[in-house]
Protein backbone atom coordinates (compact mmCIF):
# COMPACT_ATOMS: atom_id res chain seq x y z
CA UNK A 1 -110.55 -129.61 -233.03
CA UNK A 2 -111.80 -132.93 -231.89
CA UNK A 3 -109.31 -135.94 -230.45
CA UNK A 4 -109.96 -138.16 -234.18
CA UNK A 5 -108.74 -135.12 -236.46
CA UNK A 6 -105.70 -134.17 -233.81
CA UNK A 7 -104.79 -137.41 -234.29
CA UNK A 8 -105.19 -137.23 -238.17
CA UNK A 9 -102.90 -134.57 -238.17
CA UNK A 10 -100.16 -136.14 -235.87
CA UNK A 11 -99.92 -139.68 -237.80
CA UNK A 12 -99.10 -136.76 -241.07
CA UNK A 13 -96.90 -134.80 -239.40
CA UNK A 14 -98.79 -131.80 -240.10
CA UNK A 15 -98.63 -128.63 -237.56
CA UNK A 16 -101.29 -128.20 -235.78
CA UNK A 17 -102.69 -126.24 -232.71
CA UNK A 18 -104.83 -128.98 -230.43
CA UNK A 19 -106.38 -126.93 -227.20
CA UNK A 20 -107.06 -129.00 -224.31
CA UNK A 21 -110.56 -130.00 -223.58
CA UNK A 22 -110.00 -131.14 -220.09
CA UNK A 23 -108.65 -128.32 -218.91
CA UNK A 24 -109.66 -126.93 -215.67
CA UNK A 25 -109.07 -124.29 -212.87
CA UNK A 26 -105.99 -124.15 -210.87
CA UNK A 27 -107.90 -123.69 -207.77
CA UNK A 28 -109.41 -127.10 -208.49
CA UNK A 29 -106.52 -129.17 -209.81
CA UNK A 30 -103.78 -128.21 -207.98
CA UNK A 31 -104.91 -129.66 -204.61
CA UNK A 32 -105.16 -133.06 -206.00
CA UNK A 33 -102.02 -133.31 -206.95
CA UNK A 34 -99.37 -135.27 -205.61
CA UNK A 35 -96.84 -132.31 -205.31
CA UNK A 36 -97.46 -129.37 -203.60
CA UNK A 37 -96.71 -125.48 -203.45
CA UNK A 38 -94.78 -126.25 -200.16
CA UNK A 39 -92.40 -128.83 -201.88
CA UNK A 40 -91.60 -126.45 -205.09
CA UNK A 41 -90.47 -123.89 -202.29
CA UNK A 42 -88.82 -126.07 -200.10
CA UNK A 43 -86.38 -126.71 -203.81
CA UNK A 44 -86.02 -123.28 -203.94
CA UNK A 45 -84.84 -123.07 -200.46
CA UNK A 46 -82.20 -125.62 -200.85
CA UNK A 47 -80.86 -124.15 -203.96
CA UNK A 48 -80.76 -120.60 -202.53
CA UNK A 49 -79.00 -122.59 -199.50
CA UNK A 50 -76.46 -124.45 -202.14
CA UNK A 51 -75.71 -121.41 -203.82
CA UNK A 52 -72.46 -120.40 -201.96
CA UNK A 53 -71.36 -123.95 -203.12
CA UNK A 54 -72.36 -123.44 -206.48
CA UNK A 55 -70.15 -120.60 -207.00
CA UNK A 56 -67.18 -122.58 -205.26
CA UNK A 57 -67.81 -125.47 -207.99
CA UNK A 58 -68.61 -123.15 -211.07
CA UNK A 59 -66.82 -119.61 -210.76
CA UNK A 60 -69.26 -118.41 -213.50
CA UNK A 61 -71.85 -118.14 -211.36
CA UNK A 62 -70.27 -116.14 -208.80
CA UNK A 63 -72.31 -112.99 -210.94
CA UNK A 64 -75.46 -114.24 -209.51
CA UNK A 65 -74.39 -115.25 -206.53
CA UNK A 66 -74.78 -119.14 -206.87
CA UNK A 67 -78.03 -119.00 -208.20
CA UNK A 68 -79.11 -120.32 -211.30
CA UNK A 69 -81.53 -117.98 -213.03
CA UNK A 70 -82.14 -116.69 -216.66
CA UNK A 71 -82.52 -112.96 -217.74
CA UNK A 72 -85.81 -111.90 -218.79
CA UNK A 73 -85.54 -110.03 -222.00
CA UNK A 74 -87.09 -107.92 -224.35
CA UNK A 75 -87.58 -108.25 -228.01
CA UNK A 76 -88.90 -105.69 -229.84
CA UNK A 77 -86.72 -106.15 -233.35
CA UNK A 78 -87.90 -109.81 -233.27
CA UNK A 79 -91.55 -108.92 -232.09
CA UNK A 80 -91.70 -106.48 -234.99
CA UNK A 81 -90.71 -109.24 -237.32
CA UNK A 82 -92.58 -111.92 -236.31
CA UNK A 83 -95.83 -109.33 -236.15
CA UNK A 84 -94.67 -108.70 -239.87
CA UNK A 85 -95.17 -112.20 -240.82
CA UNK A 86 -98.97 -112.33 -238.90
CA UNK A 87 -99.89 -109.18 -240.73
CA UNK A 88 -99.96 -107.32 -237.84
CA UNK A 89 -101.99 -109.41 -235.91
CA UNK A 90 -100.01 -110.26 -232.69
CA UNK A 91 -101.87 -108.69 -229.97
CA UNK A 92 -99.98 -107.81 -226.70
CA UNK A 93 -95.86 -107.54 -225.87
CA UNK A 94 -93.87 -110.42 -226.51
CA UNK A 95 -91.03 -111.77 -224.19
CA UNK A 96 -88.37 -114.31 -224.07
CA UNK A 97 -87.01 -116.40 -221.25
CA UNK A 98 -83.26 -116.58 -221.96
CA UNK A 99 -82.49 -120.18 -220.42
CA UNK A 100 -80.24 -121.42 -223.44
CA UNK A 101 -77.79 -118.63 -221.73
CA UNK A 102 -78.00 -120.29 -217.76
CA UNK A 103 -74.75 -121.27 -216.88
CA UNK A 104 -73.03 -124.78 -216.13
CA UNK A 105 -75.32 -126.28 -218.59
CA UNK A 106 -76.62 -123.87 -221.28
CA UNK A 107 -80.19 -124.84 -220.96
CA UNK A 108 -83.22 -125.47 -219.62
CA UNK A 109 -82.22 -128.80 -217.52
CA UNK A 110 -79.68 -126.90 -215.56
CA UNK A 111 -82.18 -125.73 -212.45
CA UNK A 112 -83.62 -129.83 -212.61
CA UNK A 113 -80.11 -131.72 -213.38
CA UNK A 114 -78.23 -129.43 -210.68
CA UNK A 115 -81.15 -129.70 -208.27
CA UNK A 116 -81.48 -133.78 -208.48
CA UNK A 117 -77.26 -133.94 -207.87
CA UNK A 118 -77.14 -131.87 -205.40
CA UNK A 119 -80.39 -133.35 -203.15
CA UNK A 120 -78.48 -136.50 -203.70
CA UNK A 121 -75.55 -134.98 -202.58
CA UNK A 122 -77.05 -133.64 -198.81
CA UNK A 123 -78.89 -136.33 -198.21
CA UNK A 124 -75.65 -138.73 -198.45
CA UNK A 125 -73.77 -136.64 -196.55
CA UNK A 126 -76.45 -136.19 -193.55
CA UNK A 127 -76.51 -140.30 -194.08
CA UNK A 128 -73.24 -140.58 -193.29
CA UNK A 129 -72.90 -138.34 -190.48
CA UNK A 130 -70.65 -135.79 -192.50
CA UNK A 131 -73.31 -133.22 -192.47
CA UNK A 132 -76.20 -132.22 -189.95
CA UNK A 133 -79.80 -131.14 -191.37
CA UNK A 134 -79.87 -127.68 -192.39
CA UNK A 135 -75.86 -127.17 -191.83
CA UNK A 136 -73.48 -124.90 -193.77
CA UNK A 137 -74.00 -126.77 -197.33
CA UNK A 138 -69.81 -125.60 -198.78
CA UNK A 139 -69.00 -128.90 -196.81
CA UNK A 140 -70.51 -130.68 -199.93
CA UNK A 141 -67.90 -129.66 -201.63
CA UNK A 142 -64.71 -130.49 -198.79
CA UNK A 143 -62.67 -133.59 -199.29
CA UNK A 144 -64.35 -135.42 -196.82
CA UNK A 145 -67.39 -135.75 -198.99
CA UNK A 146 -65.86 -136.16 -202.07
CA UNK A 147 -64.31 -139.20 -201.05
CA UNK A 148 -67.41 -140.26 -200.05
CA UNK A 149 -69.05 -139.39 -203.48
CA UNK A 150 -66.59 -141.59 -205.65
CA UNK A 151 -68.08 -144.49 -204.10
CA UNK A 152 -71.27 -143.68 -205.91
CA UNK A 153 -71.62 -143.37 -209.38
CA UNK A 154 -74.58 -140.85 -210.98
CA UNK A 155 -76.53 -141.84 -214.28
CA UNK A 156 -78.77 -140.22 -216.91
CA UNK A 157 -80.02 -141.07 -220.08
CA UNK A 158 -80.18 -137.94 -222.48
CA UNK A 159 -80.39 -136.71 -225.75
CA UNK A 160 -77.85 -134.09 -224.75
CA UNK A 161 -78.93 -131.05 -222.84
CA UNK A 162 -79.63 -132.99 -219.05
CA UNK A 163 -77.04 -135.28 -219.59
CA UNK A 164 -74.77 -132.07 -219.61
CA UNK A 165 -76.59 -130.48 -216.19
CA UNK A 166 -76.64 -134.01 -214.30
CA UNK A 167 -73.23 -135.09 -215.83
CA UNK A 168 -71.19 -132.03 -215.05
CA UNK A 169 -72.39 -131.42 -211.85
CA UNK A 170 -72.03 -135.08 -210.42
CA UNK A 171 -68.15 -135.10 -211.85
CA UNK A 172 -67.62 -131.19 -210.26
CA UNK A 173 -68.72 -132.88 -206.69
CA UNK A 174 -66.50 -136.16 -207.01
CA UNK A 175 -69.62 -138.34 -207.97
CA UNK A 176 -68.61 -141.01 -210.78
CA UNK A 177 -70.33 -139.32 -213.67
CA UNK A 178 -72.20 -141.47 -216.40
CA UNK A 179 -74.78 -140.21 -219.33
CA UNK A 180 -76.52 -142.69 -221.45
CA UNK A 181 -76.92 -140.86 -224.80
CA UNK A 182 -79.72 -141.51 -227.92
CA UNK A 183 -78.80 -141.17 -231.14
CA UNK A 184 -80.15 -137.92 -231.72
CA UNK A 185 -77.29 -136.62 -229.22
CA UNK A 186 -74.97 -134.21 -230.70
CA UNK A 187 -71.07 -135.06 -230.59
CA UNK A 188 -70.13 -131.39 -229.15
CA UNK A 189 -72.33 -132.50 -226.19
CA UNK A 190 -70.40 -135.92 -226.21
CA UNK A 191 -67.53 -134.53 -226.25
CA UNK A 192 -68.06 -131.55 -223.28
CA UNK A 193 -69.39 -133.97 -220.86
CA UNK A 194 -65.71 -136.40 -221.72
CA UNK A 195 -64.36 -133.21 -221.37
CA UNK A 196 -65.22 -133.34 -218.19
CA UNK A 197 -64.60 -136.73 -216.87
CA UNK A 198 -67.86 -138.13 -217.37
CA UNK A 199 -68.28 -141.40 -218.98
CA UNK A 200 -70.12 -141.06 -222.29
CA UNK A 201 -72.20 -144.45 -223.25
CA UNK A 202 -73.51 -143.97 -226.96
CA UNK A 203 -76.90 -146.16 -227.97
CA UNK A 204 -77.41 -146.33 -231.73
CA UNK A 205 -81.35 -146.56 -230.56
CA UNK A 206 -83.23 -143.26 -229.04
CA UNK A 207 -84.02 -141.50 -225.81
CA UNK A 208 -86.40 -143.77 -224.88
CA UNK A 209 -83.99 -146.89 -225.15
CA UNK A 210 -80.92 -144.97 -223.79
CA UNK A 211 -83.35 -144.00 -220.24
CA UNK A 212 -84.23 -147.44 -220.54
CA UNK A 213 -80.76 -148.91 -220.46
CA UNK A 214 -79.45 -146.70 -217.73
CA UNK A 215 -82.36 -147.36 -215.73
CA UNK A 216 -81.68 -150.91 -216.02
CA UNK A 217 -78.03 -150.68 -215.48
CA UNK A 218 -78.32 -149.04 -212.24
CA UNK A 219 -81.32 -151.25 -210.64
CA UNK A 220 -80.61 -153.10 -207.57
CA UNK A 221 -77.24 -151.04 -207.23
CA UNK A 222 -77.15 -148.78 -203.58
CA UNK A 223 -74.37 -147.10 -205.19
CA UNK A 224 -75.69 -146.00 -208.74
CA UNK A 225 -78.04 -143.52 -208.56
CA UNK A 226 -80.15 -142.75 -212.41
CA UNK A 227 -81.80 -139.68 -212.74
CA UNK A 228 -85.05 -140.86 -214.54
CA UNK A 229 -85.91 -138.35 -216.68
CA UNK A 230 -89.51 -139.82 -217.07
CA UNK A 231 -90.23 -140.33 -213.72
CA UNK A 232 -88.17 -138.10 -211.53
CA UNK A 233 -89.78 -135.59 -208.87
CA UNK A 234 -86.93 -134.12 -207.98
CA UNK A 235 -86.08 -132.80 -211.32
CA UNK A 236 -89.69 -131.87 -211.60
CA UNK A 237 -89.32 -129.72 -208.53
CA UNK A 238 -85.72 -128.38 -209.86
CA UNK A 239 -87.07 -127.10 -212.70
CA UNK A 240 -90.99 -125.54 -210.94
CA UNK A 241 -88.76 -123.09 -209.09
CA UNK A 242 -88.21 -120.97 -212.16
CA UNK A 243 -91.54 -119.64 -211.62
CA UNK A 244 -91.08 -117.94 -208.46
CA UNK A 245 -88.16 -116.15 -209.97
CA UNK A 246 -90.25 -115.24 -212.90
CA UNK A 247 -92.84 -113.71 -210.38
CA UNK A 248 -90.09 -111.54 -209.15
CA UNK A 249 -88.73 -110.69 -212.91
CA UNK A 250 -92.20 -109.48 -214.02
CA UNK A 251 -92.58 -107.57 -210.83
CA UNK A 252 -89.56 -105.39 -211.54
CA UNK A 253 -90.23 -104.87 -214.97
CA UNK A 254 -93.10 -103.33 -214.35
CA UNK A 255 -95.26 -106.42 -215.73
CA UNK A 256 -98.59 -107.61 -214.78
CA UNK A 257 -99.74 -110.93 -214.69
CA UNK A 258 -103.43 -110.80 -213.74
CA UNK A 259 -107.35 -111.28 -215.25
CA UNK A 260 -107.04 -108.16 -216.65
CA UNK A 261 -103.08 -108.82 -217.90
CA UNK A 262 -103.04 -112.52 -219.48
CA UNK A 263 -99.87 -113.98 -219.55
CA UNK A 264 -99.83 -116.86 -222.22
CA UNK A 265 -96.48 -118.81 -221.25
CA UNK A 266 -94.84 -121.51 -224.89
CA UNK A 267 -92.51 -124.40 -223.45
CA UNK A 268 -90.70 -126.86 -225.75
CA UNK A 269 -91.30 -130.19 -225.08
CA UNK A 270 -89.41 -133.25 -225.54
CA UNK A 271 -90.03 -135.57 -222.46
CA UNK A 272 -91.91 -133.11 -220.66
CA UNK A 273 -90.47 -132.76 -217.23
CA UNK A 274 -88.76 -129.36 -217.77
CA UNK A 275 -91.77 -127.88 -219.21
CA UNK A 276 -94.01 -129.74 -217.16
CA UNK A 277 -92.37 -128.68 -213.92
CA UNK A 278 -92.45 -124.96 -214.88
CA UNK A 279 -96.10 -124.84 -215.78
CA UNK A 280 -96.61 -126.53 -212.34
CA UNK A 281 -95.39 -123.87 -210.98
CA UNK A 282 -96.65 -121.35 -213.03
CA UNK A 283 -100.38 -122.58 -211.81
CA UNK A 284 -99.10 -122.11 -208.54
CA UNK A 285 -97.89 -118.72 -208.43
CA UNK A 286 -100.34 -117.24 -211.34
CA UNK A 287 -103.29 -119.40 -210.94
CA UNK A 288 -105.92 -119.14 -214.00
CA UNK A 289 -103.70 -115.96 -215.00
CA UNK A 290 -101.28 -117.81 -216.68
CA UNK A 291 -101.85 -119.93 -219.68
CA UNK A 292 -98.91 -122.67 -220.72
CA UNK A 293 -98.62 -123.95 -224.38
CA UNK A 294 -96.48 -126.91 -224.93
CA UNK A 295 -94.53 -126.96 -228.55
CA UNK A 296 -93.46 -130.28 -229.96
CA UNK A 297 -91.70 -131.01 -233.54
CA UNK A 298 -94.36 -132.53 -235.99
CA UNK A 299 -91.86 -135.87 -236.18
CA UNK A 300 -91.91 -136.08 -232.07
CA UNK A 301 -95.39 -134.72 -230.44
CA UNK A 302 -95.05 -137.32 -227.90
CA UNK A 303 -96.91 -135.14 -225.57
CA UNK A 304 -99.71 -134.65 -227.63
CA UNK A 305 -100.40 -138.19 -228.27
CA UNK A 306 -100.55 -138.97 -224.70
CA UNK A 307 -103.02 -136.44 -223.73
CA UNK A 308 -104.82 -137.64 -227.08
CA UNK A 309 -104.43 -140.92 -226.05
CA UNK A 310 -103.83 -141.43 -222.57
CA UNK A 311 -100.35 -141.88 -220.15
CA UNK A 312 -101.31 -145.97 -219.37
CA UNK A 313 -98.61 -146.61 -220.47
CA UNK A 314 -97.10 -143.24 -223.05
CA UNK A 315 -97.62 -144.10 -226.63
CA UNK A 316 -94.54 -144.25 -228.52
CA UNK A 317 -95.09 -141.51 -231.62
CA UNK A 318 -93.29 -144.48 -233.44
CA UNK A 319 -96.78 -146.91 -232.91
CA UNK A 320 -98.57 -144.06 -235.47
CA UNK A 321 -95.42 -143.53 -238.04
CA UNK A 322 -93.27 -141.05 -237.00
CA UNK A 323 -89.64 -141.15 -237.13
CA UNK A 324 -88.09 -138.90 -234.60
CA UNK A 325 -86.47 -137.01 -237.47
CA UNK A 326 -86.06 -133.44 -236.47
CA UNK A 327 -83.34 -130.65 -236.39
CA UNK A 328 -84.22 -129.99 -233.04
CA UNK A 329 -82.44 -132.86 -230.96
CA UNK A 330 -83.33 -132.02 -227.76
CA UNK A 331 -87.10 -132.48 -228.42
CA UNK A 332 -86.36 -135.93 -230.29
CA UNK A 333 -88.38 -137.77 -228.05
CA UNK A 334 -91.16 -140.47 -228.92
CA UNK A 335 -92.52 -141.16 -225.66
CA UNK A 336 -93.60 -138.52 -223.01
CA UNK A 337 -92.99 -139.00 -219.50
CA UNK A 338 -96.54 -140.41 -218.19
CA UNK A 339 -95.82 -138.31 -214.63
CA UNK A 340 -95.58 -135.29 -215.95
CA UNK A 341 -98.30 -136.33 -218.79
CA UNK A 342 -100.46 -136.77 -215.68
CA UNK A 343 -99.75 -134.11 -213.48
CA UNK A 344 -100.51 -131.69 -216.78
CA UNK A 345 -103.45 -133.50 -218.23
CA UNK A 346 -105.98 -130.84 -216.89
CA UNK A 347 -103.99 -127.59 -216.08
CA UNK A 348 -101.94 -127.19 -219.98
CA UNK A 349 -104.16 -124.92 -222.24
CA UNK A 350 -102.79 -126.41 -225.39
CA UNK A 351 -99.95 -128.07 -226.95
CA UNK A 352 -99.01 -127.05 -230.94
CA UNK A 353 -96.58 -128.78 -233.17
CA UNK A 354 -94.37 -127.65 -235.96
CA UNK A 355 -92.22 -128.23 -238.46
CA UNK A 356 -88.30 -128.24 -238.72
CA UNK A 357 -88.38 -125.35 -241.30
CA UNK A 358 -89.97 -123.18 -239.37
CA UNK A 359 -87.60 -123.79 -236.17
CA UNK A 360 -84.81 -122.79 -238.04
CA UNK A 361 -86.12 -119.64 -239.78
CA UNK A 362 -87.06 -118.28 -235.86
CA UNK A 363 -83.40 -119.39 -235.06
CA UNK A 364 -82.16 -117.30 -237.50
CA UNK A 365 -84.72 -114.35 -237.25
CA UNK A 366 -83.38 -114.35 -233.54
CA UNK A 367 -80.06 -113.87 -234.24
CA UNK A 368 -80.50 -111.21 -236.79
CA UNK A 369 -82.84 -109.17 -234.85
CA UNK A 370 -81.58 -109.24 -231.34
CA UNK A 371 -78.14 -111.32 -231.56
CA UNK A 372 -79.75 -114.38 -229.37
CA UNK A 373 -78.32 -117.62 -230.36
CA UNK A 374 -80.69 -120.49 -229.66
CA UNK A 375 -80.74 -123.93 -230.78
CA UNK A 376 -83.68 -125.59 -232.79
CA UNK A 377 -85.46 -127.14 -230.10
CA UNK A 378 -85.64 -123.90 -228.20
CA UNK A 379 -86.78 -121.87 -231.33
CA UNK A 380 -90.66 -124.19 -230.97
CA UNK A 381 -92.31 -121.44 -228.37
CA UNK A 382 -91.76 -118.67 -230.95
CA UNK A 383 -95.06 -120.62 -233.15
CA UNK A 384 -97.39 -120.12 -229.97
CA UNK A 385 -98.44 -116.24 -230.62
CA UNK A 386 -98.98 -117.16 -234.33
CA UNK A 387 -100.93 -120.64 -233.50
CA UNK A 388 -102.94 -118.34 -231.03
CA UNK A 389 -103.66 -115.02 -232.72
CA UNK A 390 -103.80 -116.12 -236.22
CA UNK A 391 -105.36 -119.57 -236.76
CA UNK A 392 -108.83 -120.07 -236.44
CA UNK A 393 -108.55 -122.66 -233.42
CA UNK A 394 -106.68 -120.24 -231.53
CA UNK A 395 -109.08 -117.14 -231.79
CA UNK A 396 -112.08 -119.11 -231.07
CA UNK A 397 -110.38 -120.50 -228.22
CA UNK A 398 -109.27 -116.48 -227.29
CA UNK A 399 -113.16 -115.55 -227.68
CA UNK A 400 -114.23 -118.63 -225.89
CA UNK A 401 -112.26 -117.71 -223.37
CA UNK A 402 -113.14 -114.59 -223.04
CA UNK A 403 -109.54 -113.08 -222.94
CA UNK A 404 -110.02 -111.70 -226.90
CA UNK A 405 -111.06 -108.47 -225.47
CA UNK A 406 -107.61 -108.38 -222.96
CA UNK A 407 -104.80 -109.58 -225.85
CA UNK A 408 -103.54 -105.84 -225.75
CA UNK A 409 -102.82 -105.99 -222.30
CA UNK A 410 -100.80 -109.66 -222.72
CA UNK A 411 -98.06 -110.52 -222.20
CA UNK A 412 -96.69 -113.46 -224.05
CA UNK A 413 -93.55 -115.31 -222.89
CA UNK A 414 -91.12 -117.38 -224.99
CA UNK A 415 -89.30 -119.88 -223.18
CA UNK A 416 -86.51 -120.82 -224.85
CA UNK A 417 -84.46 -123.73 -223.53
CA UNK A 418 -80.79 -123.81 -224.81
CA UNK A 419 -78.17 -122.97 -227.36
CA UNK A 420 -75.40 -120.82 -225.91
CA UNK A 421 -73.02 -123.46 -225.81
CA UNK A 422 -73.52 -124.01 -229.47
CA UNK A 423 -70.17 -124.71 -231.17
CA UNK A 424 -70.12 -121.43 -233.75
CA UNK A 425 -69.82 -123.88 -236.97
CA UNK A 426 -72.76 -125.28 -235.82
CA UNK A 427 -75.23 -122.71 -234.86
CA UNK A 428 -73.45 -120.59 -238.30
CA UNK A 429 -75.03 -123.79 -240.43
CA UNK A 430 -78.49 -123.86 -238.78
CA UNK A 431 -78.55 -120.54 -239.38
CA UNK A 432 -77.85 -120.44 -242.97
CA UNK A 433 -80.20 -122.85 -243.32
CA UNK A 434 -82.54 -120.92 -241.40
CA UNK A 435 -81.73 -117.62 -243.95
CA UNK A 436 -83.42 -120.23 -246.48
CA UNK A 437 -86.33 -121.48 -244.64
CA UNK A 438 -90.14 -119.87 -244.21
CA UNK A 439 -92.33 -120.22 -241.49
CA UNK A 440 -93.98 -123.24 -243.38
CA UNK A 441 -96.98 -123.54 -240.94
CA UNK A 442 -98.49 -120.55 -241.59
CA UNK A 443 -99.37 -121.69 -244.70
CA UNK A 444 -101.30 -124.62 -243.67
CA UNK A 445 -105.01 -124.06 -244.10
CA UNK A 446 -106.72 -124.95 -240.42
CA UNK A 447 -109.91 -126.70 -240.53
C-alpha cells in the first residue's frame, strides 16, 4: 500500500495494515542510533540492583524478588478461537505477554515509570553525598533520603496508565507526587493515584495538552522534575529491558527465535515510548529475527501518520479529522512522540489500526477462553496475526519476505499492556459489550 492510500484510509478511520517501506536491517540501523545495547543493559543492571528496594517499597513484589517482569503465557483456547475466526489460517503458535498483570502499576509503563523515579532517585542521593556510586541502593528508601526527596516534587502528564507507575512510585519514595491527566483518563485511575497521596491535576483538553502543561509547569524549576513522556530516554531505556527478559522466557520454554523460527512481536501504541523502547530492544537481542507491529485505534494512529508523514514536528491525528474517540484510553493519543517516531522509522515492520469493536470482542474472547482480563487498549496486538496471515498486504509482505515458507515454525507474541487493576464493574461492562461486538475489520475488503 502506497503512503497517498495509507493516508486515505487514516483521514476515514478505516483499519488498515500499512508495512513499512523504509525498513531496514538491524545490523545497519542500530549503530546509528543514539542509544545503545550497552545503555539498555546498564537499565537492567540498576533495576536488578534496586530490586531489594523495590520489595521494601511494594511487598507484592517480594514473589519475584524486586523485579518487575511479566509471565509469558500460553493460549491455546484463545488461539483456537481466534484461528476459528481466520478460517484456519493462522500459521504458527500464538503467545501473550501478560504486562496488564506487572505489579505496582498494572501495565506496561511500570518497567519505564519505576525506572525514570528511581534513576532520579540515585542520582540525587549520590548528589548530595547520601549515597556513593554503585552503593547498597535500600538507602533510597531510609529517612535520610526521604527527607531529601520532599524537597522535590515529580510530574507526568498521562492518560492514566504512566501516571499510575511514575505517580506511585515517586509518593512510595517521599518524592512530592503530581500527574497531569487528559481527558480520556479514567476516574478509577484518578482516584488510585489520590489514593495514594499524589496530586491529581485534571485538563478538560488531551494527552498532548496535559504533557504540555506539566512540561511547562515544571520548566526552570531545579526542584520539579517531569517525566516527558514524548521525549524521555530514560523511560525509553526502562521499558527496552523487557527484551532481555523475554530472551530468557523463550529460552526456557523451549522457544526459538531464529531465521528458521520467526518471531513476529504486536505492541499497542499510544505515544510510542513503551512500544518503541521494547522493539529497540527486541532489534538488539533478536536482530532481523524479530519482527515488531505497532497497533493503533483507527480514531488515534498517531504513529502511523508520523511515519506517513514525518516526526518534524508529529502531526496531530486532529490536523486530518480524527477525534481521539476510542474505548481504549490508554492509546488516546493524537500526537506520537517524534523520538521514538525517529528511533523506529526504519527498524518497525508495520503498524495496523483498528477499530473499537473489535478491541472489545478480543477483550472479551480473552476472558472467556483463558480468564485474562485486559483492558481495550491492550486487546490492539490480538489484530496483528489476522492483519498478517489473512489480508492480502500481509501475505504479500510474508512472501516478499520470504518467511511464508517458515509461518509454521512462528511464533507470534501478543503484548498486551494493562488491565488487571480494572475495577470489576468496569471490565464486567466492556465485556458485555464485547459479548456484542464482531471483529469488524475482517470484513473490510483490502485493496
Amino acid at each position: 500500500m502506497d503512503t497517498a492510500t495509507a493516508l486515505v484510509k487514516l483521514k476515514k478511520a478505516e483499519p488498515q495494515l500499512w508495512l513499512n517501506p523504509r525498513l531496514e536491517s538491524a545490523e545497519t540501523v542500530l549503530p546509528t542510533l543514539p542509544l545503545q545495547f550497552e545503555d539498555m543493559t546498564a537499565a537492567a543492571e540498576r533495576l536488578e540492583r534496586c530490586a531489594p528496594l523495590l520489595v521494601e517499597l511494594f511487598p507484592e513484589l517480594a514473589a519475584t524478588a524486586g523485579i518487575i517482569e511479566s509471565e509469558l503465557r500460553s493460549i491455546d483456547r484463545m488461539a483456537d478461537w481466534m484461528n476459528r475466526q481466520a478460517d484456519g489460517r493462522l500459521a504458527g503458535r500464538i503467545l501473550v505477554k501478560t504486562d496488564g498483570e506487572l505489579p505496582v502499576a498494572g501495565s506496561i509503563k511500570a518497567r519505564g515509570g519505576i525506572y525514570e523515579v528511581l534513576l532520579l532517585a540515585e542520582n540525587l542521593a549520590i548528589q548530595e553525598g547520601l549515597l556513593a556510586p554503585g552503593e547498597d541502593l535500600l538507602a533510597l528508601g531510609r529517612p535520610r533520603a526521604r527527607d531529601l526527596y520532599q524537597g522535590y516534587t515529580v510530574s507526568v502528564g498521562s492518560t492514566g496508565n504512566l501516571g499510575l507507575s511514575v505517580g506511585i512510585t515517586a509518593a512510595a519514595l517521599g518524592f512530592r507526587a503530581v500527574v497531569h491527566m487528559s481527558r480520556e483518563a479514567k476516574t478509577w485511575k484518578k482516584e488510585r493515584l489520590r489514593d495514594r497521596n499524589v496530586r491529581v491535576i485534571e485538563h478538560a483538553a488531551d494527552y498532548s495538552a496535559a504533557v504540555a502543561a506539566g512540561r511547562e509547569a515544571a520548566r526552570g524549576n531545579p526542584a520539579v522534575h517531569f517525566v516527558d513522556d514524548e521525549n524521555s530516554q530514560a523511560l525509553f531505556l526502562g521499558y527496552s529491558t523487557a527484551a532481555l527478559r523475554l530472551k530468557t522466557q523463550l529460552a526456557q520454554a523451549g522457544i526459538q527465535a531464529g531465521r528458521d523460527h520467526p518471531l513476529f512481536v504486536y505492541l499497542p501504541c499510544g505515544v510510542g515510548g513503551a512500544p518503541g523502547g521494547i522493539a529497540f530492544g527486541l532489534k538488539h537481542v533478536f536482530g532481523d529475527a524479530v519482527h515488531c507491529f505497532f497497533a493503533e485505534p483507527v480514531q488515534a494512529p498517531g504513529m502511523l501518520l508520523g511515519l506517513l508523514s514525518g516526526f518534524s514536528p508529529p502531526r496531530p491525528v486532529e490536523t486530518v479529522g480524527l477525534r481521539l474517540k476510542t474505548v481504549a484510553d490508554g492509546l488516546a493519543v493524537g500526537r506520537a512522540s517524534g523520538h521514538a517516531g525517529s528511533m523506529m522509522r526504519n527498524l518497525v515492520s508495520g503498524v495496523y489500526t483498528l477499530d473499537d469493536d473489535s478491541l472489545l470482542c478480543f477483550l472479551q474472547a480473552l476472558y472467556r477462553t483463558e480468564n485474562l482480563r485486559i483492558e481495550p487498549s491492550a486487546a490492539a496486538g490480538f489484530a496483528g496475526p489476522f492483519f498478517l496471515c489473512c489480508t492480502p498486504p500481509g501475505t504479500g509482505w510474508l512472501n516478499a519476505k520470504r518467511l511464508a515458507e517458515r509461518m509454521a515454525a512462528a511464533t507470534h507474541l501478543v503484548w498486551t499492556t494493562g488491565g488487571s487493576l480494572l475495577p470489576d464493574a468496569e471490565f464486567e461492562a466492556l465485556a458485555a459489550r464485547g459479548a456484542r461486538a464482531a471483529l469488524a475489520f475482517l470484513e473490510k475488503d483490502e485493496p
